[in-house]
PDB file of N, CA and C in Angstrom:
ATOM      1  N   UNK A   1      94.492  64.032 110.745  1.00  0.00           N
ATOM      2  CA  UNK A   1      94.705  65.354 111.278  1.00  0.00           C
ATOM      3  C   UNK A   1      96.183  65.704 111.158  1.00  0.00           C
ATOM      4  N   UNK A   2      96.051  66.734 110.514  1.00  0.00           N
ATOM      5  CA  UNK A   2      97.863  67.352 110.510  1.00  0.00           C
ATOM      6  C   UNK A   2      98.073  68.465 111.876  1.00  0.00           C
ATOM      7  N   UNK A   3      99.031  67.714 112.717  1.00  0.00           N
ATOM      8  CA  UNK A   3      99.979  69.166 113.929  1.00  0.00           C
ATOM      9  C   UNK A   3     100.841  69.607 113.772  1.00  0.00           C
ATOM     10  N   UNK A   4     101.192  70.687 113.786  1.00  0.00           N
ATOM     11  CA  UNK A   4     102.789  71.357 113.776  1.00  0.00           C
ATOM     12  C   UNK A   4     102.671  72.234 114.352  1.00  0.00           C
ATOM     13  N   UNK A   5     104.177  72.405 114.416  1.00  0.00           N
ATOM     14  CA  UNK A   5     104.918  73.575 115.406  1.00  0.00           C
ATOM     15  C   UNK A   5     105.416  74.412 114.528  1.00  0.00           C
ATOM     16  N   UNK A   6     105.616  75.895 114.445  1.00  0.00           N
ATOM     17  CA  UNK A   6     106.093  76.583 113.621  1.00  0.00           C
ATOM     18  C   UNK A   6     106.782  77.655 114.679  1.00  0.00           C
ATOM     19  N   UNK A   7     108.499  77.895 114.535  1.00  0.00           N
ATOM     20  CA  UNK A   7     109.202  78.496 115.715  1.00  0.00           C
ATOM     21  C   UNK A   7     109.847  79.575 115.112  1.00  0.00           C
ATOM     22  N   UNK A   8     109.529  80.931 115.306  1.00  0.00           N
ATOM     23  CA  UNK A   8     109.931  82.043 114.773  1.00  0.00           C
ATOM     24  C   UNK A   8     111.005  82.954 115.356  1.00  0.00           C
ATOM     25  N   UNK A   9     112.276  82.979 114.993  1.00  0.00           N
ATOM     26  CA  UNK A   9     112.956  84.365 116.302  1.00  0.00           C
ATOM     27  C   UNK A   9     112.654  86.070 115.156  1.00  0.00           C
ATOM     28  N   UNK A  10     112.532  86.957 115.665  1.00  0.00           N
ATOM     29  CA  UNK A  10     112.530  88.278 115.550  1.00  0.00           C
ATOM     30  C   UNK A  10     113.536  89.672 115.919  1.00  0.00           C
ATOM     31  N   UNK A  11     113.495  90.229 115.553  1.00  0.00           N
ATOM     32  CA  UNK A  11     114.554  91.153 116.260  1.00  0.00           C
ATOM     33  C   UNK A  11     113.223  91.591 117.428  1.00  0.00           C
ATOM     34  N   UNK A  12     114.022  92.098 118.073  1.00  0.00           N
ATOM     35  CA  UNK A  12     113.673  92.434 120.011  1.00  0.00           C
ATOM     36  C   UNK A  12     112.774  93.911 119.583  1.00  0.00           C
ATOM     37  N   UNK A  13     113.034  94.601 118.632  1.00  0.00           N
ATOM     38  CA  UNK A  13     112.612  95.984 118.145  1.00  0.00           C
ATOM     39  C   UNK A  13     111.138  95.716 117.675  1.00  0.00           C
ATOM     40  N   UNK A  14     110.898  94.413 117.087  1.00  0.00           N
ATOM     41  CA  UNK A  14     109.511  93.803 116.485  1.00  0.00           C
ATOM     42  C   UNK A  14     108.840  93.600 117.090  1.00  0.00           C
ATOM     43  N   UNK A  15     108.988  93.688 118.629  1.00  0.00           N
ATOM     44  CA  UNK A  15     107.904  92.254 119.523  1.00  0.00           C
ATOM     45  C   UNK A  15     106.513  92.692 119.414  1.00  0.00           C
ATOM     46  N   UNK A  16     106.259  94.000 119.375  1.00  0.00           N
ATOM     47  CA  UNK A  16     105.052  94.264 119.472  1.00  0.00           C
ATOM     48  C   UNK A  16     104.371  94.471 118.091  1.00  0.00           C
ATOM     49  N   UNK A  17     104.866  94.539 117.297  1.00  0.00           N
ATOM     50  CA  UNK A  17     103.984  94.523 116.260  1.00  0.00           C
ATOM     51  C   UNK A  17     104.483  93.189 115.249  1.00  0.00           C
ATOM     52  N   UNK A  18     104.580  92.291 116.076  1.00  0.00           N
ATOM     53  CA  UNK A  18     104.549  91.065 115.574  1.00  0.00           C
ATOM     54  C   UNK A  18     103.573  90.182 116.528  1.00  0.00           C
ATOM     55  N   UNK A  19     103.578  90.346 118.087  1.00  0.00           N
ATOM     56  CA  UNK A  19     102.517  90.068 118.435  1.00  0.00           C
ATOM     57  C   UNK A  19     100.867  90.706 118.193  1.00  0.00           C
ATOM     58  N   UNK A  20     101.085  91.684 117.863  1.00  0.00           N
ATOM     59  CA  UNK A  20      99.727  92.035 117.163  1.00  0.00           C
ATOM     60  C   UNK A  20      99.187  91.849 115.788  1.00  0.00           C
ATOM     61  N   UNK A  21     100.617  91.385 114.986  1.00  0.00           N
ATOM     62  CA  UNK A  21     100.443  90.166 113.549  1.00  0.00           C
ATOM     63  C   UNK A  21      99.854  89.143 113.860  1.00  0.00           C
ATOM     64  N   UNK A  22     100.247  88.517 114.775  1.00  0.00           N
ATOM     65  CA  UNK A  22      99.843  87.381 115.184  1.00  0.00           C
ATOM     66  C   UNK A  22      98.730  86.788 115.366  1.00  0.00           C
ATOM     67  N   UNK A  23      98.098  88.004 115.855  1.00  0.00           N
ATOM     68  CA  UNK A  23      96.904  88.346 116.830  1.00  0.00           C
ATOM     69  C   UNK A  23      96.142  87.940 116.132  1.00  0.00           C
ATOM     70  N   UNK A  24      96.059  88.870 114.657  1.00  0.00           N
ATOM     71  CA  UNK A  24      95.086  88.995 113.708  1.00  0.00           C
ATOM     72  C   UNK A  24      95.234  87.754 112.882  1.00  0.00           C
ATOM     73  N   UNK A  25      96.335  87.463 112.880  1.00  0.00           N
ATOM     74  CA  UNK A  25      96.643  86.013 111.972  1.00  0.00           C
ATOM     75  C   UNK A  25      95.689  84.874 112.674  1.00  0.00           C
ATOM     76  N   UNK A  26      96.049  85.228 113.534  1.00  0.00           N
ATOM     77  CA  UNK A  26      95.014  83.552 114.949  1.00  0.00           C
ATOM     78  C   UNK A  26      93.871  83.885 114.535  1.00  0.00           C
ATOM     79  N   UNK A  27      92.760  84.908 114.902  1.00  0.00           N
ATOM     80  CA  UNK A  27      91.793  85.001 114.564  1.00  0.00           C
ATOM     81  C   UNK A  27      90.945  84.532 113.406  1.00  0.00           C
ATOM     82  N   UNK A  28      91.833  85.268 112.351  1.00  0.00           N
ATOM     83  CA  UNK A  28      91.002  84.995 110.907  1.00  0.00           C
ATOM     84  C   UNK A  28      91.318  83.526 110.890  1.00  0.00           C
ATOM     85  N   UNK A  29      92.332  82.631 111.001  1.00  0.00           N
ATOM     86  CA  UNK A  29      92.749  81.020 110.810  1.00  0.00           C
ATOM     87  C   UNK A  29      92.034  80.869 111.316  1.00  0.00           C
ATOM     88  N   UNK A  30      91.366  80.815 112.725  1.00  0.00           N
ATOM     89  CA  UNK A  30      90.388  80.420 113.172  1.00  0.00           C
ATOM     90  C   UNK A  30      89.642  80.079 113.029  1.00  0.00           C
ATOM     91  N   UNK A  31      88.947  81.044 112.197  1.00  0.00           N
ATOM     92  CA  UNK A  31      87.752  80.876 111.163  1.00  0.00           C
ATOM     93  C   UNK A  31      87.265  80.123 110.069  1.00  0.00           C
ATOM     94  N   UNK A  32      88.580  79.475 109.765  1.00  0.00           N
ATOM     95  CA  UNK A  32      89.044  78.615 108.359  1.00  0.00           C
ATOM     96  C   UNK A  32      87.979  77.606 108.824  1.00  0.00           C
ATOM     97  N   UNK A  33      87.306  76.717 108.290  1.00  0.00           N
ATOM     98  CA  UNK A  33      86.614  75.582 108.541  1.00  0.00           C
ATOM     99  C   UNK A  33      86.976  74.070 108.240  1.00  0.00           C
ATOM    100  N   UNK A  34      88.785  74.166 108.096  1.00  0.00           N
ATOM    101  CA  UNK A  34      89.373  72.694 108.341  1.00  0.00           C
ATOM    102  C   UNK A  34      90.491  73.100 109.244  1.00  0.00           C
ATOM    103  N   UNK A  35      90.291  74.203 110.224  1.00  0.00           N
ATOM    104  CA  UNK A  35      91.207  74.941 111.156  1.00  0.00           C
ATOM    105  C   UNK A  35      90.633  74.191 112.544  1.00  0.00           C
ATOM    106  N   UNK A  36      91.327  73.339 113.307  1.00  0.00           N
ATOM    107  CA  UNK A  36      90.886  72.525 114.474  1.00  0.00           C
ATOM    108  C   UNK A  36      91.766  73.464 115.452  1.00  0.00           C
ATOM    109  N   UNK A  37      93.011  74.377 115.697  1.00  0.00           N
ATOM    110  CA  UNK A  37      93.490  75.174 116.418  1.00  0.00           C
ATOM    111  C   UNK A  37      94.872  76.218 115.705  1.00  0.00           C
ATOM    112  N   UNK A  38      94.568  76.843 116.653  1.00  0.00           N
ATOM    113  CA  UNK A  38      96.083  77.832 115.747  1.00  0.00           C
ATOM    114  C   UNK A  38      96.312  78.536 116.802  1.00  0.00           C
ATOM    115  N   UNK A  39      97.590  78.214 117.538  1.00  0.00           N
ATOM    116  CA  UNK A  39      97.241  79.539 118.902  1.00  0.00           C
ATOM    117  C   UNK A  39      98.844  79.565 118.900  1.00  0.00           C
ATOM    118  N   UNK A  40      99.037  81.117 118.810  1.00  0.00           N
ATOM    119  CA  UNK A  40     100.328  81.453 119.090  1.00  0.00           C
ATOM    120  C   UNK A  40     101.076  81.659 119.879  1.00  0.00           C
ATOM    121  N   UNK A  41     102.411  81.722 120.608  1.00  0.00           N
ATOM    122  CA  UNK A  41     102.754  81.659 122.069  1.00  0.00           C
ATOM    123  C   UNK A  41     104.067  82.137 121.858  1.00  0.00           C
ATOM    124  N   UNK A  42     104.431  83.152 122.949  1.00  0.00           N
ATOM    125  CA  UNK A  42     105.783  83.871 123.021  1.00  0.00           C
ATOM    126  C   UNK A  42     106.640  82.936 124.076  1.00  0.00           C
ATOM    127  N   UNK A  43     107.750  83.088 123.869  1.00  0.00           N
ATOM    128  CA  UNK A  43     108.292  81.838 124.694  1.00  0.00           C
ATOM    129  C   UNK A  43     108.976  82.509 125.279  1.00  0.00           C
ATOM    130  N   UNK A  44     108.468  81.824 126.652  1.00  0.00           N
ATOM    131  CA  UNK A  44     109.251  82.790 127.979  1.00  0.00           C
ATOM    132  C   UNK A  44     110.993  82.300 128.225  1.00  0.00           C
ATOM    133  N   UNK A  45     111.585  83.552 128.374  1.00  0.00           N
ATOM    134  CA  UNK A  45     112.841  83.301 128.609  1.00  0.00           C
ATOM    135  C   UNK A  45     113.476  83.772 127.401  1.00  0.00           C
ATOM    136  N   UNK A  46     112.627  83.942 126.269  1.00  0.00           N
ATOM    137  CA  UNK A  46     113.413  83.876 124.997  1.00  0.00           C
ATOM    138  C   UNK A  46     112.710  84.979 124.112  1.00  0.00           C
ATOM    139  N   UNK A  47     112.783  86.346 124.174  1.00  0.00           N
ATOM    140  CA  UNK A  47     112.024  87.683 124.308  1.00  0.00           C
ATOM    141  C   UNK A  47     111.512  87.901 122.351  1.00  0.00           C
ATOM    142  N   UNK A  48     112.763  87.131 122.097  1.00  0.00           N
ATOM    143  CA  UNK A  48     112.617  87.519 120.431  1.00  0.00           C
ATOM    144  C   UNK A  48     112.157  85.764 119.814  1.00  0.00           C
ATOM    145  N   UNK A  49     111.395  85.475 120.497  1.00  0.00           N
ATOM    146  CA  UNK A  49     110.868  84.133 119.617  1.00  0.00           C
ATOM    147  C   UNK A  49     109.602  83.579 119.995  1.00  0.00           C
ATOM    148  N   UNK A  50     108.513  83.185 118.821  1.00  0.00           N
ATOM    149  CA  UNK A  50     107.130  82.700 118.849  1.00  0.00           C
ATOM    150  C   UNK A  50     107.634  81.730 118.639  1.00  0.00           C
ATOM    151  N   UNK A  51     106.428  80.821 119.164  1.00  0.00           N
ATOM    152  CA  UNK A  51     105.850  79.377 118.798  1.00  0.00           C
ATOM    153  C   UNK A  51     104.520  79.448 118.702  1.00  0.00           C
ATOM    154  N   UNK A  52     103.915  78.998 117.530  1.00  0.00           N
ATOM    155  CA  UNK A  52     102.506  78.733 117.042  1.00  0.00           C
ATOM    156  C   UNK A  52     102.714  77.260 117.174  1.00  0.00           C
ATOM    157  N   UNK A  53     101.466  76.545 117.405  1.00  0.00           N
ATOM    158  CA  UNK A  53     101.056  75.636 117.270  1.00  0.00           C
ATOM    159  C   UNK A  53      99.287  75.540 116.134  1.00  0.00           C
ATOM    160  N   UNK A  54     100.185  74.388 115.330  1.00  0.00           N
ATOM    161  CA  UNK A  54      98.962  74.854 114.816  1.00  0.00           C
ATOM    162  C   UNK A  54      98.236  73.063 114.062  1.00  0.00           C
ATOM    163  N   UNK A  55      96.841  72.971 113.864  1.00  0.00           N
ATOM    164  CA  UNK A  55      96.182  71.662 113.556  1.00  0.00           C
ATOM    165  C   UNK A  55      95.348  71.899 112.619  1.00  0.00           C
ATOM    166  N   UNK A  56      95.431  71.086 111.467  1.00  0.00           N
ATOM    167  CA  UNK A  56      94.199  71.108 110.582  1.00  0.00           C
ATOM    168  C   UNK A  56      93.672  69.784 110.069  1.00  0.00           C
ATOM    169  N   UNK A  57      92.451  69.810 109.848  1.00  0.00           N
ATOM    170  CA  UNK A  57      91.592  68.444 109.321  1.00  0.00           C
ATOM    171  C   UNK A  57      92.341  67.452 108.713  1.00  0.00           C
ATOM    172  N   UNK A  58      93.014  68.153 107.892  1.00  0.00           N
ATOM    173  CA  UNK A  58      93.353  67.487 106.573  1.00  0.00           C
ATOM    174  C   UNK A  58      94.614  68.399 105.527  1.00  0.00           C
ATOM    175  N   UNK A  59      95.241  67.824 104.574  1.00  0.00           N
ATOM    176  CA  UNK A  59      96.247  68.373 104.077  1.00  0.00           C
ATOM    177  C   UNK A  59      95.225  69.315 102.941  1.00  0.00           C
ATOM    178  N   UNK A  60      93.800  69.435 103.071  1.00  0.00           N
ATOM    179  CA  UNK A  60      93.032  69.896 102.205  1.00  0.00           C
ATOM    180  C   UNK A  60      92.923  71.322 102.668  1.00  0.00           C
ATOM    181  N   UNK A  61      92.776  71.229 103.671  1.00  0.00           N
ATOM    182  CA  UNK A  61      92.532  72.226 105.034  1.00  0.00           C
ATOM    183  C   UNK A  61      93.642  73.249 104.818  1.00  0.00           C
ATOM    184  N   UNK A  62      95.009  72.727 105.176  1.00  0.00           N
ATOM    185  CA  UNK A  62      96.126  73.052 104.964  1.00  0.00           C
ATOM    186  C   UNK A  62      96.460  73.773 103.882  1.00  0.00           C
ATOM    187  N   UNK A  63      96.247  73.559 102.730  1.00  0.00           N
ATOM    188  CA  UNK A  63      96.455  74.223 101.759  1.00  0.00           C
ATOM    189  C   UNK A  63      95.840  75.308 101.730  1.00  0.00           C
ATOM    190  N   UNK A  64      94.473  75.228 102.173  1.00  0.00           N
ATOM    191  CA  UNK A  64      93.453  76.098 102.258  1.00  0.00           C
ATOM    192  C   UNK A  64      93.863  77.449 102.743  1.00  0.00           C
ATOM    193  N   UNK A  65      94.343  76.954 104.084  1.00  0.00           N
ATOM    194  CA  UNK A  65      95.082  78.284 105.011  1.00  0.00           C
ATOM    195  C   UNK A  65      96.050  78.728 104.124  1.00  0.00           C
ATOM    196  N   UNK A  66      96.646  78.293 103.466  1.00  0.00           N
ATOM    197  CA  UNK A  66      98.407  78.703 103.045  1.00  0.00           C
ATOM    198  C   UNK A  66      97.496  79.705 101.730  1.00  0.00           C
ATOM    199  N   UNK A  67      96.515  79.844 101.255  1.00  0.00           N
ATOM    200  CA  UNK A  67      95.731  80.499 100.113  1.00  0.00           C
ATOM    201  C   UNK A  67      94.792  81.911 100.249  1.00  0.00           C
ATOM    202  N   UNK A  68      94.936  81.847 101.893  1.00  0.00           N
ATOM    203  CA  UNK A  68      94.236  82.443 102.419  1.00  0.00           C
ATOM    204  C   UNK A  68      94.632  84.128 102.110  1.00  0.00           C
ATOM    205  N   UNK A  69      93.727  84.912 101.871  1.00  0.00           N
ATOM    206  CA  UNK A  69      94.308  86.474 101.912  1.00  0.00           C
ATOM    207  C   UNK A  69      94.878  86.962 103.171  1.00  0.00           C
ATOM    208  N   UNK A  70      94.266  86.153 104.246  1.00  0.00           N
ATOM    209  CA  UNK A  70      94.739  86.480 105.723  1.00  0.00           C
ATOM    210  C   UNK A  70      96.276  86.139 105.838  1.00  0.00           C
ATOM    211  N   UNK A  71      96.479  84.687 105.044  1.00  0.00           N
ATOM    212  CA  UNK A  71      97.809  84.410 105.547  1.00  0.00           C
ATOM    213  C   UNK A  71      98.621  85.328 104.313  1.00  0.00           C
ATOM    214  N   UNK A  72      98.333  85.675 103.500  1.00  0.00           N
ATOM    215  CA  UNK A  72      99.078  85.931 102.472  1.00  0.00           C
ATOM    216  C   UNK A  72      99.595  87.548 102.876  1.00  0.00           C
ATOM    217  N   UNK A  73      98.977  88.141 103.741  1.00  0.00           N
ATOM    218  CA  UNK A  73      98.729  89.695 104.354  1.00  0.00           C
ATOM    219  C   UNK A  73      99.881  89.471 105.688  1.00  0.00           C
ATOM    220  N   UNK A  74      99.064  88.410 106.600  1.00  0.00           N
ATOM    221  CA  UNK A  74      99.801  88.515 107.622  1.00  0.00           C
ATOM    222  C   UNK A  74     101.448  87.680 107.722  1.00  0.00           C
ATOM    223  N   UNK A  75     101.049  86.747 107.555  1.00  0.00           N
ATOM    224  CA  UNK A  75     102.092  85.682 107.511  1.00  0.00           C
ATOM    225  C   UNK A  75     103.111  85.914 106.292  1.00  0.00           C
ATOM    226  N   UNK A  76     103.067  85.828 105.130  1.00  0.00           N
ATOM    227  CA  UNK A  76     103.875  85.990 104.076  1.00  0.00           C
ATOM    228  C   UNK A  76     104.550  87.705 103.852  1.00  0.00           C
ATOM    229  N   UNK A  77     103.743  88.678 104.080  1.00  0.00           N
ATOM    230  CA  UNK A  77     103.860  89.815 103.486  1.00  0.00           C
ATOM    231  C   UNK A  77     104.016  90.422 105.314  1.00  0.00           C
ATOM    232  N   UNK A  78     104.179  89.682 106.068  1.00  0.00           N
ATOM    233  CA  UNK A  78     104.390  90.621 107.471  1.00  0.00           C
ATOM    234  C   UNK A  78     105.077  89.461 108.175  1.00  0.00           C
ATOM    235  N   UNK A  79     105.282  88.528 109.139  1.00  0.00           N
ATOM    236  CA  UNK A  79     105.941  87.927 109.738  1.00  0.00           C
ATOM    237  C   UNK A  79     106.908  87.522 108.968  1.00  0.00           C
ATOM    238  N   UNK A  80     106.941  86.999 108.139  1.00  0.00           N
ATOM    239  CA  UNK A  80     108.123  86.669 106.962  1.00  0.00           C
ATOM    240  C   UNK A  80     109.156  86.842 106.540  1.00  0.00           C
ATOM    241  N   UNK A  81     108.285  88.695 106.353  1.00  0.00           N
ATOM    242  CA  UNK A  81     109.526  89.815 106.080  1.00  0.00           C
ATOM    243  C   UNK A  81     110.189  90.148 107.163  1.00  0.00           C
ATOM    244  N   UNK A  82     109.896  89.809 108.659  1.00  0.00           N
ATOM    245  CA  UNK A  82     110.601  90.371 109.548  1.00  0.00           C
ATOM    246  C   UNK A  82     111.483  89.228 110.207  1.00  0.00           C
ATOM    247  N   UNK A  83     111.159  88.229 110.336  1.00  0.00           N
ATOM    248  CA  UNK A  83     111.940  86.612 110.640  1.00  0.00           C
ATOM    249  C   UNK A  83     112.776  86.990 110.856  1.00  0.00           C
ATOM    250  N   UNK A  84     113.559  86.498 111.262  1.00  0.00           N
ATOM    251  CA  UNK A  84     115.492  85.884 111.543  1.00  0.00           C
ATOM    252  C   UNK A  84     115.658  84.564 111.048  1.00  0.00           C
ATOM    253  N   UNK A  85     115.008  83.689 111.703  1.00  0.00           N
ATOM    254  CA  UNK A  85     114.955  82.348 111.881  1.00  0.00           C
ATOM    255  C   UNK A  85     113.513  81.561 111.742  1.00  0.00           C
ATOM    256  N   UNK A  86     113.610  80.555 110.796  1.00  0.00           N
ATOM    257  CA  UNK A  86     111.926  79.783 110.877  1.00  0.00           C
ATOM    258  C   UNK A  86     112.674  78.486 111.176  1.00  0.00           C
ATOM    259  N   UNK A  87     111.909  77.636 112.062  1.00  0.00           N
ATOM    260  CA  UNK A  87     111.758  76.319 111.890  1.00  0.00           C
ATOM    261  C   UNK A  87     110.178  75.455 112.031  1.00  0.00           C
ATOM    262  N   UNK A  88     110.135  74.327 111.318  1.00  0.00           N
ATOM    263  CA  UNK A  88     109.003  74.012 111.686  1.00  0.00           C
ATOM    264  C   UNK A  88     109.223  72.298 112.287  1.00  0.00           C
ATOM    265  N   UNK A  89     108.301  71.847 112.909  1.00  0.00           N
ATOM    266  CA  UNK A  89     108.183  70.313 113.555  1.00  0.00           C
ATOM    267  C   UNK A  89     107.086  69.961 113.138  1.00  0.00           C
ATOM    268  N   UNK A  90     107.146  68.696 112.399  1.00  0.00           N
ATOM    269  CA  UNK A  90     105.644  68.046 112.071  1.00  0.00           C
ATOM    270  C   UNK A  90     105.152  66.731 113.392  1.00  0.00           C
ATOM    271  N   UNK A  91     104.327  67.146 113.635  1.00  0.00           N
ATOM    272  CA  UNK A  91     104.316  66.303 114.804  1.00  0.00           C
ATOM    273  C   UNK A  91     103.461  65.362 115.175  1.00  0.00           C
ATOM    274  N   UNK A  92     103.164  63.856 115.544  1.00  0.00           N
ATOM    275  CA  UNK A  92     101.990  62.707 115.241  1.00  0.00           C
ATOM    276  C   UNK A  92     101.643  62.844 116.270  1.00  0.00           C
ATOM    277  N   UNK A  93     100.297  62.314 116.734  1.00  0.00           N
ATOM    278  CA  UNK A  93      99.802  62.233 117.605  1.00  0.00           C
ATOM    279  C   UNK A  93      99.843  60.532 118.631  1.00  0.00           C
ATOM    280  N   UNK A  94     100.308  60.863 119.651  1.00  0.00           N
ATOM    281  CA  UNK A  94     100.201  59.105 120.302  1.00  0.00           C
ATOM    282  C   UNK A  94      98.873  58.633 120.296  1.00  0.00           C
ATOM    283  N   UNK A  95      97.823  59.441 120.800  1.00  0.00           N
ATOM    284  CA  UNK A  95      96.729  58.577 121.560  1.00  0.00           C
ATOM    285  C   UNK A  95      95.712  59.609 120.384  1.00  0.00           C
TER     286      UNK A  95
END
């Protein structure tokens, strides 16, 4: 199983129509069928920055999403273009 963190800042002018990118982005990933979670989260205290968390089956899975018309609409051609800042964390699981 692959986890990561993916940490976005925005300008303050975006928030809302980046949380409603989002929105639609979670949904359709959702749907993916090597998609185990994808849930996005505004981080309190910090007005211009997401954190997604996100899990898939397999690096098969993974690719899958990154091919997707959904991500290619929402994510590439809309969150992307509006960024400041990306970072991502690949992250193992203990237990």
């Amino acid at each position: 199983m692959l986890s990561f963190t993916v940490r976005m800042t925005f300008e303050q002018s975006d928030r809302e129509d980046i949380t409603e990118t989002l929105c639609q982005l979670a949904a359709e990933s959702r749907k993916e069928p090597g998609c185990v979670s994808y849930v996005p989260h505004l981080v309190e205290g910090e007005a211009c920055t997401v954190l997604i968390y996100e899990q898939y089956a397999d690096e098969a899975a993974l690719e899958h999403h990154r091919t997707t018309p959904h991500f290619h609409q929402y994510a590439v051609g809309g969150l992307y273009q509006k960024m400041r800042d990306r970072q991502l964390e690949n992250l193992t699981a203990v237990c």
